[in-house]
Protein backbone atom coordinates (compact mmCIF):
# COMPACT_ATOMS: atom_id res chain seq x y z
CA UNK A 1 0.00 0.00 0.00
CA UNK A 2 1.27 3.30 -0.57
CA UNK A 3 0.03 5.49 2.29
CA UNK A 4 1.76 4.63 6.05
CA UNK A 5 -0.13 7.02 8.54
CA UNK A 6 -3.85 7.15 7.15
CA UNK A 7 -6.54 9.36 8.85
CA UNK A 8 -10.25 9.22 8.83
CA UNK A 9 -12.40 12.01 9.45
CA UNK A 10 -15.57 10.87 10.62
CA UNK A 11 -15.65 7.49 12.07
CA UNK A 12 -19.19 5.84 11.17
CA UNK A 13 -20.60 3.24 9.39
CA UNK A 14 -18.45 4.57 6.51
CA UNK A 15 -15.36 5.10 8.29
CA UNK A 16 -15.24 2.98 10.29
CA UNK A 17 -15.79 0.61 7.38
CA UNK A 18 -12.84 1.45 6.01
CA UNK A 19 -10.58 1.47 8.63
CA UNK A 20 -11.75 -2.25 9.01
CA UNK A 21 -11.62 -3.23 5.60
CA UNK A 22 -7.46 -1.80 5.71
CA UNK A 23 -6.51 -3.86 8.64
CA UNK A 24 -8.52 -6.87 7.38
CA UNK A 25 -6.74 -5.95 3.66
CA UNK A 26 -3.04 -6.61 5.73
CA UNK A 27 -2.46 -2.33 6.11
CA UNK A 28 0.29 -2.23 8.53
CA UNK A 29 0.36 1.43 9.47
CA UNK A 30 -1.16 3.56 11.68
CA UNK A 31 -5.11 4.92 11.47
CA UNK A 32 -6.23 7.78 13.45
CA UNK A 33 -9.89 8.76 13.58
CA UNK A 34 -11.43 12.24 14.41
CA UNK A 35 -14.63 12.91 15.39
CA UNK A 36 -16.38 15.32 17.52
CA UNK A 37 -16.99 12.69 20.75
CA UNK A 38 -14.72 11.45 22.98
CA UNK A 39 -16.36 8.77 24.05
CA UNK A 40 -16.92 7.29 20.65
CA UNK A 41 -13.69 7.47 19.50
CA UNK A 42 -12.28 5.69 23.04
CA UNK A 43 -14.95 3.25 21.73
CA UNK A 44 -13.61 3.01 17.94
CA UNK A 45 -10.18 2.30 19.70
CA UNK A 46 -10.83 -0.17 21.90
CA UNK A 47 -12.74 -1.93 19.75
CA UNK A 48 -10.12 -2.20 16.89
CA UNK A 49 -11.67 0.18 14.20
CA UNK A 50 -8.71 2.68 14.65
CA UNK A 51 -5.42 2.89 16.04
CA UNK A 52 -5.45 6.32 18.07
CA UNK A 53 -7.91 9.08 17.88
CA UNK A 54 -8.20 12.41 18.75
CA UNK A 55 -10.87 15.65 18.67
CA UNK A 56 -8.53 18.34 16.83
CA UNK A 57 -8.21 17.80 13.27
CA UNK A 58 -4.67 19.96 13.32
CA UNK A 59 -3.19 16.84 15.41
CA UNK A 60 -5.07 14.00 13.47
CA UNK A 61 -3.92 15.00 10.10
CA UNK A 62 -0.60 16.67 11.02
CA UNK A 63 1.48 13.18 9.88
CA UNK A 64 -1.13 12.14 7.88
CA UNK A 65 -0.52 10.54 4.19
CA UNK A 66 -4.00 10.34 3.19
CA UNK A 67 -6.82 12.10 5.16
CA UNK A 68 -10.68 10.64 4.14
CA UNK A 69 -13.48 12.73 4.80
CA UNK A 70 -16.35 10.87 6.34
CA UNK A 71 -18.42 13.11 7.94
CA UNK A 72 -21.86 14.83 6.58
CA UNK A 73 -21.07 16.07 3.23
CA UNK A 74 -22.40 19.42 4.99
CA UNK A 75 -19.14 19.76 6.72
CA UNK A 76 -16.50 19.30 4.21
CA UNK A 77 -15.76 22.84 3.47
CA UNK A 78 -15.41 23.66 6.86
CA UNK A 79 -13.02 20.30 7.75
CA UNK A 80 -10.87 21.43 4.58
CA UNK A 81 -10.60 24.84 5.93
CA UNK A 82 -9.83 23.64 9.44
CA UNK A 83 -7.15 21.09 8.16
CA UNK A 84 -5.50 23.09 5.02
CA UNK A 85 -2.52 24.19 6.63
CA UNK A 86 -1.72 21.02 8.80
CA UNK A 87 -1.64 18.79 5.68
CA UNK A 88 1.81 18.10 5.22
CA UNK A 89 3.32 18.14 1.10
CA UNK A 90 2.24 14.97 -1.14
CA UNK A 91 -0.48 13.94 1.32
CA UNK A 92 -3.97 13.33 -0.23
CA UNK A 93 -7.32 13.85 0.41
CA UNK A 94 -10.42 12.02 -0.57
CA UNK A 95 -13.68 11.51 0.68
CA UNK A 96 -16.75 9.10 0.38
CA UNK A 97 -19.64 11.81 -0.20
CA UNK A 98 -22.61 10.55 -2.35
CA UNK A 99 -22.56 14.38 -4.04
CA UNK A 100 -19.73 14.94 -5.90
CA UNK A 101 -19.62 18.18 -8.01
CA UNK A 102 -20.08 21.15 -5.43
CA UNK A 103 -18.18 19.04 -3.32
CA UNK A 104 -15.30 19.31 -5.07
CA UNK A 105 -15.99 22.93 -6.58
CA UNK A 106 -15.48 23.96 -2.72
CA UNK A 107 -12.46 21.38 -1.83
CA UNK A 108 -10.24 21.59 -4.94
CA UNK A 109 -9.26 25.12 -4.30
CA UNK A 110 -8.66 24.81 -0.80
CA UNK A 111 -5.77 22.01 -1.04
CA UNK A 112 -2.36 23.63 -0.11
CA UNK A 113 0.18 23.21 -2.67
CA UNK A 114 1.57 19.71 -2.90
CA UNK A 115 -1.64 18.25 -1.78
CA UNK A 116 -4.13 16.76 -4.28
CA UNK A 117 -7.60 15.61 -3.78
CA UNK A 118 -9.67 12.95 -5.27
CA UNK A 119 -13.15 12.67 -5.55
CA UNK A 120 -14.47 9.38 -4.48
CA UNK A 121 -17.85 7.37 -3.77
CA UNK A 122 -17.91 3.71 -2.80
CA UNK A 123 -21.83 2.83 -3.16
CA UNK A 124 -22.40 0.66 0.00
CA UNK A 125 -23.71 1.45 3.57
CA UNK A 126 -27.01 0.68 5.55
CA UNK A 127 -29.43 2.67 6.81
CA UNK A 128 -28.75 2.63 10.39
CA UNK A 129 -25.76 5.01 10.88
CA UNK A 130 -22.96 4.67 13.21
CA UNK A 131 -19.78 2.72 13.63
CA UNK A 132 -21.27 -0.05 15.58
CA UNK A 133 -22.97 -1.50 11.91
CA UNK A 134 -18.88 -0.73 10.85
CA UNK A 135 -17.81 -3.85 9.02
CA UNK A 136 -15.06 -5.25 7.21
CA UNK A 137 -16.59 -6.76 4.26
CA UNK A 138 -19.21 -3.45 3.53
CA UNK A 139 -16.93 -2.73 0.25
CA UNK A 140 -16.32 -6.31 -1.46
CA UNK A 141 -17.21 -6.36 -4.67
CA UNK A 142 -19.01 -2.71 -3.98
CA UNK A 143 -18.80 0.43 -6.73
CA UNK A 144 -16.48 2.67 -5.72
CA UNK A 145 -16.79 6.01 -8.31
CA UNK A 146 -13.84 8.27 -8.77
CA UNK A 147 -14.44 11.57 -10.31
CA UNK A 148 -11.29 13.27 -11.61
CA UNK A 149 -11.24 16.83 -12.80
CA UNK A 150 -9.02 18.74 -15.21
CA UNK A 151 -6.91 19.53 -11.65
CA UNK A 152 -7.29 16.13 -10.23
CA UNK A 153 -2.88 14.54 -9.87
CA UNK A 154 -3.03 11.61 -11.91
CA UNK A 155 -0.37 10.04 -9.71
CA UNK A 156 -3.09 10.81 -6.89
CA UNK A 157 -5.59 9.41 -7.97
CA UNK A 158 -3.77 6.04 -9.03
CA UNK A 159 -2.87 5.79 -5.66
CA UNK A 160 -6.37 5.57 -3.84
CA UNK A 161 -8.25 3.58 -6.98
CA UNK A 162 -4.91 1.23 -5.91
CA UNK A 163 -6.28 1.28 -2.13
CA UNK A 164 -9.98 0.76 -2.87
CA UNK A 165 -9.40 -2.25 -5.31
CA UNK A 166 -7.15 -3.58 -2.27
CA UNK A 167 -9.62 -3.29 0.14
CA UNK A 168 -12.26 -5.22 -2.78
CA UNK A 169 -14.54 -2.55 -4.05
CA UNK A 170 -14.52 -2.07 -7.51
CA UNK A 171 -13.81 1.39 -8.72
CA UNK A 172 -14.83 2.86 -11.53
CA UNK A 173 -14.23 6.39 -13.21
CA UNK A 174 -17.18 9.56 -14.01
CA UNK A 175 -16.96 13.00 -14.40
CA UNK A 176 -18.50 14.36 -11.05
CA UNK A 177 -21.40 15.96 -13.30
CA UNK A 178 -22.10 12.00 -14.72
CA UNK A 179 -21.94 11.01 -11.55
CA UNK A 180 -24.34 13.29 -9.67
CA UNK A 181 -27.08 12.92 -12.62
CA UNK A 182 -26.64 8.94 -12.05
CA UNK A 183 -27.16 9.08 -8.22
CA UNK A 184 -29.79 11.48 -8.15
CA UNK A 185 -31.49 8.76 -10.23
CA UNK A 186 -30.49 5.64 -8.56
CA UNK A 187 -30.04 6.66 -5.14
CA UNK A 188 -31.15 10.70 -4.32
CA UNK A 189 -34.43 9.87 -6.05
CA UNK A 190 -35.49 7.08 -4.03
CA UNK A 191 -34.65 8.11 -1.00
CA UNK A 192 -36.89 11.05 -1.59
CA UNK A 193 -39.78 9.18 -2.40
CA UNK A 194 -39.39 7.17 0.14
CA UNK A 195 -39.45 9.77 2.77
CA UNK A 196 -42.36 11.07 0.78
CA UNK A 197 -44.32 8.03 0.96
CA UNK A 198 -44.19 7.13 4.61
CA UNK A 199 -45.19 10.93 5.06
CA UNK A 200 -48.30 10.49 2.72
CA UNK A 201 -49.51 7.75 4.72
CA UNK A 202 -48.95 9.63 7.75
CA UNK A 203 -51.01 11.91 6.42
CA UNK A 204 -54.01 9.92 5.41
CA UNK A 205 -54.31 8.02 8.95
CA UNK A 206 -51.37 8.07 11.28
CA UNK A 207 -52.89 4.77 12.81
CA UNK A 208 -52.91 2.06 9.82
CA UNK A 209 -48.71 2.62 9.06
CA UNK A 210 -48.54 -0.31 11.34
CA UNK A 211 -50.84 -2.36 9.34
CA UNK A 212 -47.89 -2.08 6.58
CA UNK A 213 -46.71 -5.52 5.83
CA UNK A 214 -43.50 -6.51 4.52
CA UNK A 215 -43.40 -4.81 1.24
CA UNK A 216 -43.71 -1.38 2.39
CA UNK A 217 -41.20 -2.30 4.67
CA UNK A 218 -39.06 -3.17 1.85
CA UNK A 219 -39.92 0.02 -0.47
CA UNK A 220 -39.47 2.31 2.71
CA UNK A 221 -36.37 0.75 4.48
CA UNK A 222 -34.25 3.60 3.63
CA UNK A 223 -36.45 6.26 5.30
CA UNK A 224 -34.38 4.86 7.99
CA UNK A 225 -31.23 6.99 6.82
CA UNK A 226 -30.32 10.05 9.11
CA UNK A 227 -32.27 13.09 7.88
CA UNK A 228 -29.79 15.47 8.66
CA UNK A 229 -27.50 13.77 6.05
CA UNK A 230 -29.98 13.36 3.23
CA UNK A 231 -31.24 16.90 3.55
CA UNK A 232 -26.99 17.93 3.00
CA UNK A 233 -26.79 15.71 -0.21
CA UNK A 234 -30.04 17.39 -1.18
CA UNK A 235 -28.76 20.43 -0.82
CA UNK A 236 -25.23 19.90 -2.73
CA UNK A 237 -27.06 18.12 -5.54
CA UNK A 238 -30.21 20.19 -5.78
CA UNK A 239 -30.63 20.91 -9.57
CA UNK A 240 -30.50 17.14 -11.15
CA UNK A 241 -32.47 15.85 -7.98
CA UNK A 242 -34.82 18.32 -8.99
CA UNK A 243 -35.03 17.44 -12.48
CA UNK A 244 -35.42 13.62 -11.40
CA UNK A 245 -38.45 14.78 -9.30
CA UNK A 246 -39.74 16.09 -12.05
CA UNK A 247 -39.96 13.76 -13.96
CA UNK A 248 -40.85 11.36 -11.22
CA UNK A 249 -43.67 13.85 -10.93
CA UNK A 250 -44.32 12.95 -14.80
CA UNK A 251 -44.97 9.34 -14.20
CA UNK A 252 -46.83 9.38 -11.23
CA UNK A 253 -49.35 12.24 -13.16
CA UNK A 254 -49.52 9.44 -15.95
CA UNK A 255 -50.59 7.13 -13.35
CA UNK A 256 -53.10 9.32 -12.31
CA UNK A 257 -54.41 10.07 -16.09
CA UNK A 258 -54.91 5.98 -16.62
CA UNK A 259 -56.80 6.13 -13.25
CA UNK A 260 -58.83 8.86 -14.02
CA UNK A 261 -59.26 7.57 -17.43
CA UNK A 262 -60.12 3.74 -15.96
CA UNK A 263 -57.71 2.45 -18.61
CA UNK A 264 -56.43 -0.85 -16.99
CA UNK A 265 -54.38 -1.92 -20.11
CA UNK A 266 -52.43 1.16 -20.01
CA UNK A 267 -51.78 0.53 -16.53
CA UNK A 268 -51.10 -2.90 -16.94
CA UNK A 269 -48.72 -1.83 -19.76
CA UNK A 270 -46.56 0.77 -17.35
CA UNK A 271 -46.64 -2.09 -14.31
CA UNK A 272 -45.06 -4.35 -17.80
CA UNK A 273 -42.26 -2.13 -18.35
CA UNK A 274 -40.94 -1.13 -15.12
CA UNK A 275 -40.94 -5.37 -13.89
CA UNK A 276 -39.46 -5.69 -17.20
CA UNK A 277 -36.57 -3.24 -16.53
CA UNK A 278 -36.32 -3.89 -12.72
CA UNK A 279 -34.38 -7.17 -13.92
CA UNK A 280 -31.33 -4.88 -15.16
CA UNK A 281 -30.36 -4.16 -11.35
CA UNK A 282 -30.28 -7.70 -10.33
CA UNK A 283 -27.13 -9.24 -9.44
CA UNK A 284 -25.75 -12.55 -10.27
């Protein structure tokens, strides 16, 4: 591996992922964690995630030869401009925010000279947050998307697609703008509507949610992911998760024409093609 003294930034489900995945991967140097309690980073310790840990990002990324942002993708900018002149030359920093474009609009100019950033995204977590669901398989055979710019180091970014494929994810290369159109679809979207949809039923009857048998617990299982997280990739990737609403909005306002309209074969026709193409996200 080519990094010695890594530190994460932000030791969740995410982070602390990592971390685990490294040691389980045969990394023999030293991982640091910050975070912004004590007490859960004596607990990251002693259970193994990290190696040390510590509060102030100016001591936690001071020897540092990569540095991964973690955290909410709400606090980036302010980590970068916390850390930017601890970072010693030739370190790197990446991250593992689901938004990629602002993201890096804000970090890019903020790196000191002689340290690079790379954009990165594995696609893998659950919805319960924290490091206690931390494990050290969450990236096998997981997408991880890089998204280089015209500034990104080349020799950079060789280095951490090196570390993910290492730890087993599988990375894979997008411009930040392909990648935040994708995710707004696949991922942004959803989580959206499902938020939306336990609200609407809320808002019929608060009392028959319960009733709810397993397939709304299915559809809805990722209204489970922390608000204040999804409303700060929201926020960062505003314009194509608007235009996916939109034409979310689109489809369900078809649906309600063929209702209207009592035309079952049309409906029967839309409920064709989206089981048809629901096969394409199955995996072997």
């Amino acid at each position: 591996m080519d990094f010695k003294n890594i530190t994460i930034i932000g030791v969740g489900l995410i982070g602390g992922s990592f971390a685990l995945s490294l040691k389980k991967a045969g990394f023999a140097g030293t991982i640091t964690g910050i975070g912004r309690r004590e007490e859960n980073l004596a607990r990251a310790v002693s259970a193994g995630i990290i190696d040390h840990s510590t509060t102030d990002h100016a001591a936690g990324v001071r020897n540092a030869d990569l540095v991964v942002l973690a955290s909410s993708v709400g606090q980036f900018e302010k980590i970068a401009r916390d850390i930017r002149s601890h970072l010693k030359r030739g370190a790197v920093v990446t991250d593992v925010g689901s938004v990629k474009a602002e993201i890096i609009k804000q970090l890019e100019p903020l790196m000191p000279p002689g340290v690079f950033f790379v954009g990165g995204h594995p696609i893998a977590g659950k919805e319960c947050p924290g490091m206690e669901g931390a494990a050290a398989d969450l990236f096998t055979d997981a997408q991880c998307v890089i998204t280089p710019t015209a500034k990104t180091n080349g020799e950079a970014m060789g280095k951490v697609i090196d570390l993910w494929n290492i730890i087993g994810a599988k990375t894979v290369i997008m411009t930040p703008e392909q990648h935040d159109l994708i995710f707004a679809a696949v991922s942004h979207l959803p989580h959206v509507v499902s938020y939306a949809l336990i609200n609407t039923i809320i808002d019929i009857d608060k009392n028959i949610l319960p009733h709810g048998g397993r397939g709304l617990r299915d559809l809805t299982r990722i209204a489970l992911s922390p608000p204040d997280l999804w409303r700060d990739i929201c926020a960062y990737n505003r314009s194509s998760i608007l235009r996916t609403l939109r034409s979310f909005s689109s489809s369900i306002s078809s649906m309600i024409t063929l209702f209207e309209e009592s035309d079952w074969p049309g409906l029967e026709k839309e409920f064709l093609r989206a089981k048809e193409s629901r096969h394409l996200i199955e995996t072997d």
